[in-house]
C-alpha atoms as a PDB file:
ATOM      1  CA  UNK A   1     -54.937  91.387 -10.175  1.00  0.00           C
ATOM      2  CA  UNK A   2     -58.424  92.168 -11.586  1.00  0.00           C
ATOM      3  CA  UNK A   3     -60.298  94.574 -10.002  1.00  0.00           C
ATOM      4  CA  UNK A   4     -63.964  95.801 -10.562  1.00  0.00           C
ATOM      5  CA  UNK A   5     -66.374  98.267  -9.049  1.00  0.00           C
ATOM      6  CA  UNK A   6     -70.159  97.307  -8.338  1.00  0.00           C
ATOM      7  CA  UNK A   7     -72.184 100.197 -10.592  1.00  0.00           C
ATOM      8  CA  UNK A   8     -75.434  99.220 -10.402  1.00  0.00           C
ATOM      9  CA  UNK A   9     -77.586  96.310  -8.795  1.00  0.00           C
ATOM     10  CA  UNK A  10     -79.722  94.067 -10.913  1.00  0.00           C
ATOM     11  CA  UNK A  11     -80.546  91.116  -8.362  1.00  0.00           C
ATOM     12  CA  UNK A  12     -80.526  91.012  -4.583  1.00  0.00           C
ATOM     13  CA  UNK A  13     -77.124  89.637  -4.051  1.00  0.00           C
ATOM     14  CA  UNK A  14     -75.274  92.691  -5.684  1.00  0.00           C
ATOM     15  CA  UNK A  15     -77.080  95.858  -3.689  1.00  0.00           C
ATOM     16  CA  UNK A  16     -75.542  95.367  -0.131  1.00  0.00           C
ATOM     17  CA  UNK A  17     -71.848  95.760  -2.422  1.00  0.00           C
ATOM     18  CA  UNK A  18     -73.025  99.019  -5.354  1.00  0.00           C
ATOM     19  CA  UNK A  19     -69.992 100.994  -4.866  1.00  0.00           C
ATOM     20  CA  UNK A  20     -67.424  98.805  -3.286  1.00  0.00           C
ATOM     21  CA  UNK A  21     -64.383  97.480  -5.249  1.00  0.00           C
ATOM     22  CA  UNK A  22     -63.343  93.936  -5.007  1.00  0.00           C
ATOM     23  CA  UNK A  23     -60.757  91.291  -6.603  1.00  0.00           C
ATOM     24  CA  UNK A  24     -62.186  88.941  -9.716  1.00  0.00           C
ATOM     25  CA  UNK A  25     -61.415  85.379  -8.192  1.00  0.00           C
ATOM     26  CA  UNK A  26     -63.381  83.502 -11.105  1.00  0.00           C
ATOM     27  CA  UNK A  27     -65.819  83.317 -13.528  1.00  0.00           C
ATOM     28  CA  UNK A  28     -69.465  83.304 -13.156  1.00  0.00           C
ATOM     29  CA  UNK A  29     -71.345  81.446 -15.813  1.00  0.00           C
ATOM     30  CA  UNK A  30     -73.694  78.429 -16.490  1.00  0.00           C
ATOM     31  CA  UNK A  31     -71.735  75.950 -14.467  1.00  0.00           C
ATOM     32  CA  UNK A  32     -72.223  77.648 -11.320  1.00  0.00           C
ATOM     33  CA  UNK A  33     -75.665  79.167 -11.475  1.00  0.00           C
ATOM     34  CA  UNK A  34     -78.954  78.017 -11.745  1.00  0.00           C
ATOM     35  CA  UNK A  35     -80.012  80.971 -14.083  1.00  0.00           C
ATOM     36  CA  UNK A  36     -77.038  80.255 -16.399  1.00  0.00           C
ATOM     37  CA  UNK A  37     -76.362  84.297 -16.761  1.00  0.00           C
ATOM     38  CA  UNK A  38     -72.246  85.244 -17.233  1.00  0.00           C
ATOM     39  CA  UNK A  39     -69.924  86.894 -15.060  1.00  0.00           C
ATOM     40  CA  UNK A  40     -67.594  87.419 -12.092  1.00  0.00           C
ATOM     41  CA  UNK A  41     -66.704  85.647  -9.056  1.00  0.00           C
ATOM     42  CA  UNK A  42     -65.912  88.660  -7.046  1.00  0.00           C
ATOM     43  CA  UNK A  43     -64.481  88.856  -3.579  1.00  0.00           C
ATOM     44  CA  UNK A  44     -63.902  91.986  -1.104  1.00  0.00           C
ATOM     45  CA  UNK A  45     -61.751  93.089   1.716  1.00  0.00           C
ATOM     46  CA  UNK A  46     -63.901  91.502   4.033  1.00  0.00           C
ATOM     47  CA  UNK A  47     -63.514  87.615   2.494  1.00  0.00           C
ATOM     48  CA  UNK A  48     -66.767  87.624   1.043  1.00  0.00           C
ATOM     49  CA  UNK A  49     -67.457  86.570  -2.241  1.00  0.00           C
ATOM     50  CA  UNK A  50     -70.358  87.544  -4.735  1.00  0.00           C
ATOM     51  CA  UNK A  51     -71.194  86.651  -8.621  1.00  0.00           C
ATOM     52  CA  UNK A  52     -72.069  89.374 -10.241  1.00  0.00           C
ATOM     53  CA  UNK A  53     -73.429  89.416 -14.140  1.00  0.00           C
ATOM     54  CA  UNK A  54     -70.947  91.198 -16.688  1.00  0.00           C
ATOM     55  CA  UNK A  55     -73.713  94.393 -16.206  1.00  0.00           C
ATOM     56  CA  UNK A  56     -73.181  94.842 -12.922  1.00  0.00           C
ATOM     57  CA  UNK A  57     -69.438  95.528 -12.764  1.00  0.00           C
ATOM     58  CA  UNK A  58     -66.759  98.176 -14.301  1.00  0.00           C
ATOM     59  CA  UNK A  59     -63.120  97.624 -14.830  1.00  0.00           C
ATOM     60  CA  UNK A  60     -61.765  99.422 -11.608  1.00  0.00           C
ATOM     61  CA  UNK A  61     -58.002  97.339 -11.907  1.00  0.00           C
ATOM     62  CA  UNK A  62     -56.115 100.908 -11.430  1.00  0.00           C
ATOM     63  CA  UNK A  63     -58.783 101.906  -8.539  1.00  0.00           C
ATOM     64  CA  UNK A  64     -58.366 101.997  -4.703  1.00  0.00           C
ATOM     65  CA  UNK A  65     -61.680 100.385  -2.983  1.00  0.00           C
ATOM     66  CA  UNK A  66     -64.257 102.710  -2.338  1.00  0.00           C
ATOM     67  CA  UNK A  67     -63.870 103.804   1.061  1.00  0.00           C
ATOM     68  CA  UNK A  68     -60.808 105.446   0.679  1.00  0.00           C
ATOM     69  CA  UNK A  69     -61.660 107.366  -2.499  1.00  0.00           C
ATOM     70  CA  UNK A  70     -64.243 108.395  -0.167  1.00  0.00           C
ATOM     71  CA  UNK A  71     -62.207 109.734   2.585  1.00  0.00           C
ATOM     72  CA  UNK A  72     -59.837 111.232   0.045  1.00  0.00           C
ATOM     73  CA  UNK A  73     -62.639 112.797  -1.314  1.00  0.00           C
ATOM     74  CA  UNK A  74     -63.544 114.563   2.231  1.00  0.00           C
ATOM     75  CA  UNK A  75     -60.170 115.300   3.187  1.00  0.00           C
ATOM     76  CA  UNK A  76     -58.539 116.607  -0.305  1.00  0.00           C
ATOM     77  CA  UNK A  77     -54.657 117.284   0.481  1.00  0.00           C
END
């Protein structure tokens, strides 16, 4: 399993999901975009699924999604 984090937010669909760690489906290129830019079909916990461009995204495949790094973070054992 692939998994990326969100960085940074370059068009509209991405900045609801800056932050939040999902599971590459696919790729994300000129045959399923008008605007022809390359990337990742990426879908979260919650079933839904968002291209991102290759800018966009980190390698996060050894991760845990963001809210629990979060709550880890707050609560430090």
């Amino acid at each position: 399993m692939h998994r990326v984090r969100v960085v940074r937010s370059f068009y509209d669909q991405s900045e609801p999901h800056v932050g939040k760690v999902g599971e590459v489906i696919g790729h994300w290129g000129a045959d399923n975009n008008q605007e022809g830019r390359d990337g990742f079909m990426v879908q979260f916990e919650d079933g839904t699924v968002v291209g991102f461009s290759e800018n966009e995204v980190e390698d996060a495949s050894d991760a845990q999604p963001a809210a629990e790094d979060e709550q880890a973070a707050e609560n430090p054992v």
